[in-house]
C-alpha atoms as a PDB file:
ATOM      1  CA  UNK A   1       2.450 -39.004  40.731  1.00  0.00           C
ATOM      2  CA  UNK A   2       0.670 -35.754  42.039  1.00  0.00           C
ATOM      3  CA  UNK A   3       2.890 -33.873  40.659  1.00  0.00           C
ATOM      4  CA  UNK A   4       2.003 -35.227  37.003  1.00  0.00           C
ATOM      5  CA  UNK A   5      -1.736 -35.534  37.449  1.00  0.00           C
ATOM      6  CA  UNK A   6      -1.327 -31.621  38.545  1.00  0.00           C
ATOM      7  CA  UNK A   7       1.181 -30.651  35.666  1.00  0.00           C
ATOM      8  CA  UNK A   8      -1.479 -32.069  33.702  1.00  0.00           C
ATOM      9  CA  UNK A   9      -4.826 -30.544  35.059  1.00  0.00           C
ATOM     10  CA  UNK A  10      -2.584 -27.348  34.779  1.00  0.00           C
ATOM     11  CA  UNK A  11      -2.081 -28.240  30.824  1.00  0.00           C
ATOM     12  CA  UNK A  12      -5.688 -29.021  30.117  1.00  0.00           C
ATOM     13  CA  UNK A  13      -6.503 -25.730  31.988  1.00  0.00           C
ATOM     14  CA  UNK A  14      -4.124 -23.743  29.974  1.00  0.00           C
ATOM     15  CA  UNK A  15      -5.754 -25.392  26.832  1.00  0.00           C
ATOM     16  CA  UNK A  16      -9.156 -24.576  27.833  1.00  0.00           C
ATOM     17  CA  UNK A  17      -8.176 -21.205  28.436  1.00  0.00           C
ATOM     18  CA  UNK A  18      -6.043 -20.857  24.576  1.00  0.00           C
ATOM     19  CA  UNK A  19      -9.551 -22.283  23.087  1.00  0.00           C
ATOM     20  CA  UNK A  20     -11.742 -20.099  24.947  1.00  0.00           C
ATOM     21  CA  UNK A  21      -9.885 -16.804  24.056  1.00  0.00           C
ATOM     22  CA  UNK A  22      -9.660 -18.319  20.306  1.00  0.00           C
ATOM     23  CA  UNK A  23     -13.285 -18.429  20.070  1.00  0.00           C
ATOM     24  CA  UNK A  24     -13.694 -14.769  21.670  1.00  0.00           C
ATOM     25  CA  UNK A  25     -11.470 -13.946  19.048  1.00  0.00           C
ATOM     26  CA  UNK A  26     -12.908 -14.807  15.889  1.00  0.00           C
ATOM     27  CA  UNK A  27     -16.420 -13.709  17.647  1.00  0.00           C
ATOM     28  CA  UNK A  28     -14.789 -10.151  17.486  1.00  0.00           C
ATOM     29  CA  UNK A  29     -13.630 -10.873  14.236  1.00  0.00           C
ATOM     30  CA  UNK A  30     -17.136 -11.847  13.006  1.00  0.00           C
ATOM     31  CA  UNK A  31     -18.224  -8.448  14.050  1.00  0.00           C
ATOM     32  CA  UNK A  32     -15.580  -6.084  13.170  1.00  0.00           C
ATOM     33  CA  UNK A  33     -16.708  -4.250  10.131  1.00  0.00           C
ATOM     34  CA  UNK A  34     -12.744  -2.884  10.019  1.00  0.00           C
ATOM     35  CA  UNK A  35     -11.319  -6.629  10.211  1.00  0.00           C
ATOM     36  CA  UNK A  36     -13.647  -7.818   7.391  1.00  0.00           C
ATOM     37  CA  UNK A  37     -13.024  -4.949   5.130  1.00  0.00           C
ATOM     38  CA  UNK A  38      -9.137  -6.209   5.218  1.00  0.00           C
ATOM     39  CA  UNK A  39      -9.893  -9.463   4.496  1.00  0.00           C
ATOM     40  CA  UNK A  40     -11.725  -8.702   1.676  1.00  0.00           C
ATOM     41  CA  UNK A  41      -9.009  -6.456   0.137  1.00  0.00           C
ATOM     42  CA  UNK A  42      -6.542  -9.540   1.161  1.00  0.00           C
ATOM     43  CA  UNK A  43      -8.651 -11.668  -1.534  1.00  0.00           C
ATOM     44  CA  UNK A  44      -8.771  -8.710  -3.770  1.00  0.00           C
ATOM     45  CA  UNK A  45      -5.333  -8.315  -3.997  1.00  0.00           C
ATOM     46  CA  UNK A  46      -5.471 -11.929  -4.666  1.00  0.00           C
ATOM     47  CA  UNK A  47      -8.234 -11.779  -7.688  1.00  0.00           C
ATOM     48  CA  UNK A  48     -10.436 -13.781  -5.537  1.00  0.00           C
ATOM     49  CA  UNK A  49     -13.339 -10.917  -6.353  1.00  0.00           C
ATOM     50  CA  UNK A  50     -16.122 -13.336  -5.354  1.00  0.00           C
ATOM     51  CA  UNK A  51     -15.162 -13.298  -1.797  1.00  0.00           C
ATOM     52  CA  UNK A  52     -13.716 -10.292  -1.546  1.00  0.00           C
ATOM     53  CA  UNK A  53     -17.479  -9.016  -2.120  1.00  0.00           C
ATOM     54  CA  UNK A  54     -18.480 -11.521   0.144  1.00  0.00           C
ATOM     55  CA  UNK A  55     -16.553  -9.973   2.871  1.00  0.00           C
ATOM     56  CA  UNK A  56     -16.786  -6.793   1.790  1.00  0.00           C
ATOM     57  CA  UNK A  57     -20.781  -7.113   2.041  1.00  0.00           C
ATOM     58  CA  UNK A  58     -20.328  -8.415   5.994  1.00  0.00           C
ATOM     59  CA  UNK A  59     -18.029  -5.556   6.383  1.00  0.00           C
ATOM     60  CA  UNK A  60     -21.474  -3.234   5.422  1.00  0.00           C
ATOM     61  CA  UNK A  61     -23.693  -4.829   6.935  1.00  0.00           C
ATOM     62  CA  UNK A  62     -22.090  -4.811  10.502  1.00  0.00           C
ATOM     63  CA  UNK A  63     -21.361  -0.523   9.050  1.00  0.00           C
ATOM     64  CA  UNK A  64     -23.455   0.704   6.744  1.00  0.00           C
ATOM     65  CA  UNK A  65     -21.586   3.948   6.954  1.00  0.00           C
ATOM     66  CA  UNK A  66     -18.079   2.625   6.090  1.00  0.00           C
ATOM     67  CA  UNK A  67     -17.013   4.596   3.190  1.00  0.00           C
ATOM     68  CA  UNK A  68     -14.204   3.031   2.573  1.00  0.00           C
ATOM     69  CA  UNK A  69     -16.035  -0.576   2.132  1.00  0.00           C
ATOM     70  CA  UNK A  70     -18.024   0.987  -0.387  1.00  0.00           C
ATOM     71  CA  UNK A  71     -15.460   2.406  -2.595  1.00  0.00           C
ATOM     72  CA  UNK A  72     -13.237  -1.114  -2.369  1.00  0.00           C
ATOM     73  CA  UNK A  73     -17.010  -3.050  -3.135  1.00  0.00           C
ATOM     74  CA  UNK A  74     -17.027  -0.600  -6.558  1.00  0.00           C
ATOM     75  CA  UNK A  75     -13.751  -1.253  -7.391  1.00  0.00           C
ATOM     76  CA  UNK A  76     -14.392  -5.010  -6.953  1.00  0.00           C
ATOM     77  CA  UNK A  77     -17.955  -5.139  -9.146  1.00  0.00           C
ATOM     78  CA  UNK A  78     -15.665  -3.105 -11.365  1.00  0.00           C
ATOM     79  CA  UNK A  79     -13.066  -6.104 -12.025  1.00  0.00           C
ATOM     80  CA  UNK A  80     -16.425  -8.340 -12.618  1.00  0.00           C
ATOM     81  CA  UNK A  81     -17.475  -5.712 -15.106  1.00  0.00           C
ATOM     82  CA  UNK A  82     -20.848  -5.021 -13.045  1.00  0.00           C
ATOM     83  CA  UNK A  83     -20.526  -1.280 -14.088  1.00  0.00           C
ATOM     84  CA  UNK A  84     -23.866  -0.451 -12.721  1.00  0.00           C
ATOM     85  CA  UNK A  85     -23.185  -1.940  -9.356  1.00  0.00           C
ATOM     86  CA  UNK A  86     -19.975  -0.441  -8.914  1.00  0.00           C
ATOM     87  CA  UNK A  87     -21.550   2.655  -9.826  1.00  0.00           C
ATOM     88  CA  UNK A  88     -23.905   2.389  -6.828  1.00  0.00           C
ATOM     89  CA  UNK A  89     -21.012   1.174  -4.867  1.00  0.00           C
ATOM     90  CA  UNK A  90     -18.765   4.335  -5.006  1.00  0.00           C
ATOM     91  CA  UNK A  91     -21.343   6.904  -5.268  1.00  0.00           C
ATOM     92  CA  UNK A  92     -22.566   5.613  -2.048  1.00  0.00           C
ATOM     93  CA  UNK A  93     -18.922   5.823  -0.508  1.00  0.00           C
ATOM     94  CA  UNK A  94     -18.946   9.770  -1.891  1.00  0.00           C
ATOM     95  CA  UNK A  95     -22.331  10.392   0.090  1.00  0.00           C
ATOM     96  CA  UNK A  96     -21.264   8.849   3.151  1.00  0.00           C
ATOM     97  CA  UNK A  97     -17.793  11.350   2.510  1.00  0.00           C
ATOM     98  CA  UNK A  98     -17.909  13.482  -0.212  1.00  0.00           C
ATOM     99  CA  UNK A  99     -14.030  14.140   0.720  1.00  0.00           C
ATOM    100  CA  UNK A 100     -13.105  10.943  -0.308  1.00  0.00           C
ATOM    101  CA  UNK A 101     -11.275  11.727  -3.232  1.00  0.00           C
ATOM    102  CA  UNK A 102      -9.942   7.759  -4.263  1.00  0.00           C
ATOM    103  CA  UNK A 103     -13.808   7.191  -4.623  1.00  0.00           C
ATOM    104  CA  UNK A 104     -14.037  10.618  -6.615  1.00  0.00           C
ATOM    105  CA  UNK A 105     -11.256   9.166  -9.006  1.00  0.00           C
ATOM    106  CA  UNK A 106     -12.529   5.410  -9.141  1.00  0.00           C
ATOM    107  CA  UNK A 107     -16.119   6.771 -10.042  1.00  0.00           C
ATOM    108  CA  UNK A 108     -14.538   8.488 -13.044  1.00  0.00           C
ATOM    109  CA  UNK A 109     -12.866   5.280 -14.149  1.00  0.00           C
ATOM    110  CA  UNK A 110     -16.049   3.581 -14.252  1.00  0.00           C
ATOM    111  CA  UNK A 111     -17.859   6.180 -16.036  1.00  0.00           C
ATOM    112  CA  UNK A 112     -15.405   6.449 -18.397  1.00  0.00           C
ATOM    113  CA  UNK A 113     -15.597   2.234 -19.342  1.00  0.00           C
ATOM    114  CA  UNK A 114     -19.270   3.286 -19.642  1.00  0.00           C
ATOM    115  CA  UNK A 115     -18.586   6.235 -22.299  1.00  0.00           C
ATOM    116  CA  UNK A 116     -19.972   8.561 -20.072  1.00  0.00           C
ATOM    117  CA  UNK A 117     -17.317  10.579 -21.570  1.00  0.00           C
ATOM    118  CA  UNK A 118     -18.137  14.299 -19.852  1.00  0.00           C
ATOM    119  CA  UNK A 119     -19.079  12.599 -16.193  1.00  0.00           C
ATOM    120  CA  UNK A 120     -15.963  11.039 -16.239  1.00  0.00           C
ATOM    121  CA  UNK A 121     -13.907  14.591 -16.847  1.00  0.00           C
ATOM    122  CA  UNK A 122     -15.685  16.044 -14.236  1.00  0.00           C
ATOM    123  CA  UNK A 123     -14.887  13.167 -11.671  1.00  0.00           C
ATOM    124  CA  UNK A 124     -11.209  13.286 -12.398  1.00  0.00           C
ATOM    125  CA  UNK A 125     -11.164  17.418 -12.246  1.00  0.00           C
ATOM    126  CA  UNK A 126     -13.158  17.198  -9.025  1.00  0.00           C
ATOM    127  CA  UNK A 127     -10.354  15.291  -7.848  1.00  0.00           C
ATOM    128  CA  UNK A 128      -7.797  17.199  -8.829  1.00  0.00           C
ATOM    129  CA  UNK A 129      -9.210  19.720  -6.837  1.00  0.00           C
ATOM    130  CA  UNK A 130      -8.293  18.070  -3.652  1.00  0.00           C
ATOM    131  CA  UNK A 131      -4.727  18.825  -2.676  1.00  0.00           C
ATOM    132  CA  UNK A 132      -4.092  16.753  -0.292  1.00  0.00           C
ATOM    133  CA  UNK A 133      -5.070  13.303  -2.618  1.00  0.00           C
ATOM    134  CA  UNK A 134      -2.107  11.184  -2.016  1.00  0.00           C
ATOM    135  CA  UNK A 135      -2.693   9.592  -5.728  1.00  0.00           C
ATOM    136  CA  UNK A 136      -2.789  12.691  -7.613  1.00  0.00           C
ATOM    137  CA  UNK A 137      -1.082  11.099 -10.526  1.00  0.00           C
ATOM    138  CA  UNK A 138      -3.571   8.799 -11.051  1.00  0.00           C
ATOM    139  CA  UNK A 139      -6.886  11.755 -12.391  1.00  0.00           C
ATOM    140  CA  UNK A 140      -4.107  13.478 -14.209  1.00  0.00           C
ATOM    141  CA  UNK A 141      -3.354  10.172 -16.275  1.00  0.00           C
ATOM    142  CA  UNK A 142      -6.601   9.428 -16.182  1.00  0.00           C
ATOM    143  CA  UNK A 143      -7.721  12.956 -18.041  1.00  0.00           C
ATOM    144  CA  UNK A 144      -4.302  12.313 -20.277  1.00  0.00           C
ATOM    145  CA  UNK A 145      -6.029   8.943 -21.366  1.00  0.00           C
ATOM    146  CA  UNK A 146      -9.003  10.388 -21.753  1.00  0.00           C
ATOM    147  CA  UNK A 147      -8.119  13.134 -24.016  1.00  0.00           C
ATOM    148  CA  UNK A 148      -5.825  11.070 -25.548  1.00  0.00           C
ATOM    149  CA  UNK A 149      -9.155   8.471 -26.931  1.00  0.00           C
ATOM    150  CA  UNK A 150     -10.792  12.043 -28.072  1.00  0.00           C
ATOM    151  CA  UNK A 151      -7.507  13.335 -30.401  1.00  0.00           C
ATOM    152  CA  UNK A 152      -7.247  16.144 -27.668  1.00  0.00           C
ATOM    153  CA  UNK A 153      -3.671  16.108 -27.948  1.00  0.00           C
ATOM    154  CA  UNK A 154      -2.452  19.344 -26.714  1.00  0.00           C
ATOM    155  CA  UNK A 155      -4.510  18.488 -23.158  1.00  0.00           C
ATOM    156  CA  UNK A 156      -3.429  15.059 -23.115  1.00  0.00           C
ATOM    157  CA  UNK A 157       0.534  16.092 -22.972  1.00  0.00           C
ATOM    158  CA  UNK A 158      -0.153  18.948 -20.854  1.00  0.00           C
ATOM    159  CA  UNK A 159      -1.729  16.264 -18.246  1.00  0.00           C
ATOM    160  CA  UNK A 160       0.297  12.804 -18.690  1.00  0.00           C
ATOM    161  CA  UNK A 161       3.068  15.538 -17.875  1.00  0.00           C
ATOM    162  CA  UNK A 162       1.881  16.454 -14.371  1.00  0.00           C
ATOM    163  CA  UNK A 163       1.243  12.959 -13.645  1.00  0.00           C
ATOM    164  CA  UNK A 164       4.697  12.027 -14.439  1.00  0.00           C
ATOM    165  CA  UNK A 165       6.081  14.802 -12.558  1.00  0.00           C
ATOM    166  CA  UNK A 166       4.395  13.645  -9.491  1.00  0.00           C
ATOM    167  CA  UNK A 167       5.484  10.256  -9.815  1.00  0.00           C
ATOM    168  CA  UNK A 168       8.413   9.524 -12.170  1.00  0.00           C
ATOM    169  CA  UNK A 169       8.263   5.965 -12.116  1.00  0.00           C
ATOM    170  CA  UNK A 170       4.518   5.429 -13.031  1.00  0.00           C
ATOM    171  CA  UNK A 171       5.678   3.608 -15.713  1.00  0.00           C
ATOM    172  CA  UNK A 172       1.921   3.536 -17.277  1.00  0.00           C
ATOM    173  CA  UNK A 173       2.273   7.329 -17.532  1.00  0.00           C
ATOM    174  CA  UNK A 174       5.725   7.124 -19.469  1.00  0.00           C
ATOM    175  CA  UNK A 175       3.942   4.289 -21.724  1.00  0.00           C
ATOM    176  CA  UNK A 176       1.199   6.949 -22.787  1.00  0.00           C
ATOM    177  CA  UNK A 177       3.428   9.930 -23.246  1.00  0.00           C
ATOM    178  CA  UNK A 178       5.150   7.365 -25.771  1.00  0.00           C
ATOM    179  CA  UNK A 179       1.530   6.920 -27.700  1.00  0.00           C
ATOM    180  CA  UNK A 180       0.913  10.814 -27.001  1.00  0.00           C
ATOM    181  CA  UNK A 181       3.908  11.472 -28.694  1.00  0.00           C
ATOM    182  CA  UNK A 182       3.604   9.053 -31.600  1.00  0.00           C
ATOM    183  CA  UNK A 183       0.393  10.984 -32.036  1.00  0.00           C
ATOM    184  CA  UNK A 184       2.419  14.198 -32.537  1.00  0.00           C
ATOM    185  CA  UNK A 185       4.995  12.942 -35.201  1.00  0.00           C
ATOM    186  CA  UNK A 186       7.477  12.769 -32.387  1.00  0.00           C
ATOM    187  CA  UNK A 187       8.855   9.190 -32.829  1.00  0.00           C
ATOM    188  CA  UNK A 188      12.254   9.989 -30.824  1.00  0.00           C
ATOM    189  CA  UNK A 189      10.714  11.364 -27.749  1.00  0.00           C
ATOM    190  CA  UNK A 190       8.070   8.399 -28.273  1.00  0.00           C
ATOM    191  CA  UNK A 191      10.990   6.155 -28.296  1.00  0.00           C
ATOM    192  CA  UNK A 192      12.875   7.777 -25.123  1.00  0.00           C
ATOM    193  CA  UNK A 193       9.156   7.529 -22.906  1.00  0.00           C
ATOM    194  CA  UNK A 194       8.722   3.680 -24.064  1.00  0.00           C
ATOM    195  CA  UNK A 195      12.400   2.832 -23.193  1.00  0.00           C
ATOM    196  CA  UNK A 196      11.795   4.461 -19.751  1.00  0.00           C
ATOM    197  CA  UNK A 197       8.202   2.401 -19.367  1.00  0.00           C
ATOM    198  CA  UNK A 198      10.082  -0.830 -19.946  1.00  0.00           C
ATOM    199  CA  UNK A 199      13.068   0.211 -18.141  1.00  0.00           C
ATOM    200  CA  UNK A 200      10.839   0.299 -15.102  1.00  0.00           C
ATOM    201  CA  UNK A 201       8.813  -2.745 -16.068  1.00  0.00           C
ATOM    202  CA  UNK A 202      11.264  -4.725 -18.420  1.00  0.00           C
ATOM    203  CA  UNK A 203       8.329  -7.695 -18.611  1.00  0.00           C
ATOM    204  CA  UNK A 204       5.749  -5.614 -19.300  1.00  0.00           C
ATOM    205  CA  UNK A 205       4.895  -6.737 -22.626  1.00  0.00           C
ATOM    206  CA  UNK A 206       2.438  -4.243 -23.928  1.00  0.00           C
ATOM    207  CA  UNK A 207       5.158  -1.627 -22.953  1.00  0.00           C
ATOM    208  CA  UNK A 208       7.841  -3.666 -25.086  1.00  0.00           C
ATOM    209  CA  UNK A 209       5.777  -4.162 -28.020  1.00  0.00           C
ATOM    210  CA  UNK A 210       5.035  -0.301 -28.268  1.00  0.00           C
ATOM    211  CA  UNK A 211       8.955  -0.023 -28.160  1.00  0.00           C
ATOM    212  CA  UNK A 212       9.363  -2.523 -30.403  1.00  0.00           C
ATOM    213  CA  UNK A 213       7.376  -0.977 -33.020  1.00  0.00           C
ATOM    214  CA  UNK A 214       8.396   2.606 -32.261  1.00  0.00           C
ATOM    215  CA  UNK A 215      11.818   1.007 -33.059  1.00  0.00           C
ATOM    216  CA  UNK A 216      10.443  -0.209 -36.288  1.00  0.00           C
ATOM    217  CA  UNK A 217       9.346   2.764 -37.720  1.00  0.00           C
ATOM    218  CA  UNK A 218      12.241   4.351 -37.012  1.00  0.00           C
ATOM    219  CA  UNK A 219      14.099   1.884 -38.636  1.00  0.00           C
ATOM    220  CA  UNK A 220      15.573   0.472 -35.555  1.00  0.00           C
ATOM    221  CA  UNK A 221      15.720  -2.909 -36.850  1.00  0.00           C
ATOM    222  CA  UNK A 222      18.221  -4.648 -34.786  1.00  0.00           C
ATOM    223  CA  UNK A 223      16.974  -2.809 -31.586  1.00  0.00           C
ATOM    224  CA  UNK A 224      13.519  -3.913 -32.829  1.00  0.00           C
ATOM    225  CA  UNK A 225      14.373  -7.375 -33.395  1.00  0.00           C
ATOM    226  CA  UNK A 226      16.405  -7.901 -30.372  1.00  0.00           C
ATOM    227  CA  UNK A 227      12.984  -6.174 -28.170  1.00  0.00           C
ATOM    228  CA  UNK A 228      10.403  -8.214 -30.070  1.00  0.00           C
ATOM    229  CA  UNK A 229      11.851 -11.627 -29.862  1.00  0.00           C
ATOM    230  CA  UNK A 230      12.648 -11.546 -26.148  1.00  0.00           C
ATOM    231  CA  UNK A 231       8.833 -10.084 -25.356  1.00  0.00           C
ATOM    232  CA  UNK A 232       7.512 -12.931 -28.016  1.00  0.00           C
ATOM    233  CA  UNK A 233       7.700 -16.133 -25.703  1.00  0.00           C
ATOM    234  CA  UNK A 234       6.122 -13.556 -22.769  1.00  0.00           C
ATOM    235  CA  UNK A 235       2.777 -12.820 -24.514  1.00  0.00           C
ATOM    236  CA  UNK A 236      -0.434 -14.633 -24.265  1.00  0.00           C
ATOM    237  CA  UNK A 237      -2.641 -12.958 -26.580  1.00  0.00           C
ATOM    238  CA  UNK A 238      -2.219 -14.990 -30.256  1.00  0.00           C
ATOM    239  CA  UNK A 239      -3.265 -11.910 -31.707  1.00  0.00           C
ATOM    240  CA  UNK A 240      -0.138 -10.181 -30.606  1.00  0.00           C
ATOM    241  CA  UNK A 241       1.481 -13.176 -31.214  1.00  0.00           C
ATOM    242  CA  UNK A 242       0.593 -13.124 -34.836  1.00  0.00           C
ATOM    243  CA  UNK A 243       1.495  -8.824 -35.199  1.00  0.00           C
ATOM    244  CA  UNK A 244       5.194  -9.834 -33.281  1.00  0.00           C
ATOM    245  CA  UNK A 245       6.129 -12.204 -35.642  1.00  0.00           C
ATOM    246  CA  UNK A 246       4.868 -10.141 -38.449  1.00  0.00           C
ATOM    247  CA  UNK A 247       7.170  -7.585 -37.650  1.00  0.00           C
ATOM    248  CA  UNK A 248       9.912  -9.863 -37.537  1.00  0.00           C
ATOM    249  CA  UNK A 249       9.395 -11.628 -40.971  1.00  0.00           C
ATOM    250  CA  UNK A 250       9.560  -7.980 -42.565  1.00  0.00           C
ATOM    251  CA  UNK A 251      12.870  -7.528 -40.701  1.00  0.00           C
ATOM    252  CA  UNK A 252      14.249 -10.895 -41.754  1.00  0.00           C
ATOM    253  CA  UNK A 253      13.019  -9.588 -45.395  1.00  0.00           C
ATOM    254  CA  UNK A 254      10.312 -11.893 -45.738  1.00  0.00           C
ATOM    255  CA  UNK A 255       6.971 -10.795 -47.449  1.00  0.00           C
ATOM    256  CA  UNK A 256       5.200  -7.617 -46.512  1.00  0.00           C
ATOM    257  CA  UNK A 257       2.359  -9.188 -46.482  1.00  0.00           C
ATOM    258  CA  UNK A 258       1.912 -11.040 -43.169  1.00  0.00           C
ATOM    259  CA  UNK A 259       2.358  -7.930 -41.196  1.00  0.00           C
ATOM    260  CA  UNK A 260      -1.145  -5.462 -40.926  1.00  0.00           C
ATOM    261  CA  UNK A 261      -0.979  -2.418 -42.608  1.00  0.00           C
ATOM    262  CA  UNK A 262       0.816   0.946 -41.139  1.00  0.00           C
ATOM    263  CA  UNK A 263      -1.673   3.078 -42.101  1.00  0.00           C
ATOM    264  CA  UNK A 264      -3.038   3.520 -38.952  1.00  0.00           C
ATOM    265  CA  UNK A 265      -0.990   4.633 -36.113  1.00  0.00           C
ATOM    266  CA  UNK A 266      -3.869   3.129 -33.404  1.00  0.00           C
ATOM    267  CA  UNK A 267      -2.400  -0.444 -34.382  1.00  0.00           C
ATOM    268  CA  UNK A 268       0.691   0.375 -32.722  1.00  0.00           C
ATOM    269  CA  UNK A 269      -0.354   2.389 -29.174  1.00  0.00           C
ATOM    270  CA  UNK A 270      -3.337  -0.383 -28.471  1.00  0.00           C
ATOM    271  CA  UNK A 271      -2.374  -3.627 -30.079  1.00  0.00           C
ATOM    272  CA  UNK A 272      -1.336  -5.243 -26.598  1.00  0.00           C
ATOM    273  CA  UNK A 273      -4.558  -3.827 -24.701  1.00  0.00           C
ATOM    274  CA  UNK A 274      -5.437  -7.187 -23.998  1.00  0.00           C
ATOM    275  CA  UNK A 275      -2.395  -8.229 -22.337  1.00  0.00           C
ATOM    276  CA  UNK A 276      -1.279  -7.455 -18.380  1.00  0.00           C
ATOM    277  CA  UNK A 277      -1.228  -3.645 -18.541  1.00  0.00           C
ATOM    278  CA  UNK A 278      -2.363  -2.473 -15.466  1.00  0.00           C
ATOM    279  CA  UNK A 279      -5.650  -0.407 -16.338  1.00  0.00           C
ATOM    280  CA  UNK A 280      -6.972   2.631 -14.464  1.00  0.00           C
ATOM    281  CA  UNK A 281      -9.421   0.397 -12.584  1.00  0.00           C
ATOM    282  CA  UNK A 282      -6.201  -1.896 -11.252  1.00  0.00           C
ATOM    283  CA  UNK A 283      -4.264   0.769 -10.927  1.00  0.00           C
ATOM    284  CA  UNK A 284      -6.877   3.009  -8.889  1.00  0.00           C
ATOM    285  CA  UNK A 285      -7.262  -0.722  -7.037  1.00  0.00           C
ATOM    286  CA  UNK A 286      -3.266  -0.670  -6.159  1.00  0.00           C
ATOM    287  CA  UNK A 287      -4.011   3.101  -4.735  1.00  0.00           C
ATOM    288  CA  UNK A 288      -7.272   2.041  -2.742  1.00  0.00           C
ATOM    289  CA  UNK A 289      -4.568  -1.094  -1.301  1.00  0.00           C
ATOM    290  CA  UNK A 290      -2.642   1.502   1.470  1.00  0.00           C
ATOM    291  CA  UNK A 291      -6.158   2.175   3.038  1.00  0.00           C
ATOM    292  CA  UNK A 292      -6.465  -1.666   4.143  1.00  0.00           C
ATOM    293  CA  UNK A 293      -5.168  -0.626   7.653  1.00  0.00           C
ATOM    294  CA  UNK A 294      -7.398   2.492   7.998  1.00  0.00           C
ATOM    295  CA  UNK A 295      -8.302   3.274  11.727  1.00  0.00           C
ATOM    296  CA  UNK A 296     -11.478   4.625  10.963  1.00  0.00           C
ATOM    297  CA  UNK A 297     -14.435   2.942   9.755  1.00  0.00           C
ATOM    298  CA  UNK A 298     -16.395   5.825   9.035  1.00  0.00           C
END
């Protein structure tokens, strides 16, 4: 009997002692700038952006200096579309470190959704500038896209090119060579950058649709058809919708009329903006992700 009334003083000890260093724990927690900057990139990463700033704002105000927290709080009021405050946001990261290139980049994506057109090309040179950025691709795809919007043609190959040869499967970058290339008169190379987009990303449906069209003005039917119909039950958008199946009635032979005009080559490189493309914001975002287990804290 004194052996089980020990045993289970012993237990209740042992409990005691598991609660006690529980509550230490999350005390530390509460207090680690570091630990609540990763948990609000966890609910980032999980589109929760209303407590990701939450957690992101404890992270600053146990380190007001914690560059990193700053640039991840822009990109956050970015997703919200609070261009102003990520604004603050990330040009408060780049005084705290003005070597923090991601910041650099990110600031240009945000100028650029404001039409701060010549800010933004200086952001994404600046970075550029920087060697040893890890995401290098993403300014030079970022100036591509930019000339690209301005008919700058010439600069926009010249730069979706270096992005691509960093990173060959940045299937975004093959997408706008495709649209670059359209924009040139060249629909086969157009062709051979959107089948290597959706090879990559075979779901992708903004990336299939440009295929599918490039397909259809190069009178690809079948390959159109085949592209367009397995996208179809994929897409959201009832706008898109609407443009898929108007391609398809023309290939069936069915009036001309339910399809838009093809007057204007924009229809094809931005009809499925609105679907799950990653944008420069997301994919600056992904980039911004492999700093969650940073050491330093600034």
């Amino acid at each position: 009997m004194k052996m089980k009334s020990a045993l289970i003083v012993f237990a209740c000890l042992g409990l005691t002692f598991c609660a006690s260093s529980q509550s230490k724990l999350a005390r530390s927690r509460e207090r680690d700038p570091q630990y609540q900057y990763n948990v609000g990139l966890f609910y980032l990463n999980s589109n929760s952006v209303d407590e990701a700033i939450r957690y992101l704002n404890k992270s600053l105000s146990l380190n007001p200096r914690y560059f990193l927290a700053w640039n991840a709080l822009g990109l956050a009021q970015s997703m919200k579309g609070n261009f102003q405050e990520a604004t603050a946001a990330l040009l408060k990261s780049l005084e705290i470190n003005p070597q923090f290139t991601e910041a650099r980049n990110n600031l240009g994506t945000i100028y650029r959704e404001l039409r701060f057109v010549d800010k933004a090309e200086e952001q994404f040179k600046k970075a550029l500038e920087d060697e040893n950025y890890a995401s290098r691709e993403l300014p030079y795809y970022n100036l591509a896209d930019l000339y690209y919007s301005m008919d700058r043609i010439d600069e926009a190959y010249e730069n979706i090119q270096r992005a691509i040869q960093i990173k060959k499967r940045l299937a975004m970058a093959h997408d706008l060579k495709g649209r670059i290339l359209e924009r040139k008169g060249d629909i086969g190379g157009a062709i051979d950058s959107y089948e290597e987009a959706v090879k990559q990303v075979p779901n992708e449906t903004h990336f299939g649709f440009n295929l599918g069209a490039a397909y259809f003005k190069n009178n690809e039917f079948e390959k159109a058809r085949e592209l367009l119909e397995r996208i179809s039950p994929l897409v959201k958008d009832q706008e898109t919708k609407d443009k898929i199946k108007g391609y398809l009635d023309i290939i069936k032979g069915k009036s001309e009329d339910q399809v838009p005009s093809f007057q204007s080559s924009r229809y094809f490189f931005w009809a499925g903006v609105s679907l799950s493309m990653e944008t420069p914001i997301e994919a600056s975002f992904r980039a911004a992700i492999s700093l969650s287990m940073a050491p330093g804290t600034g």
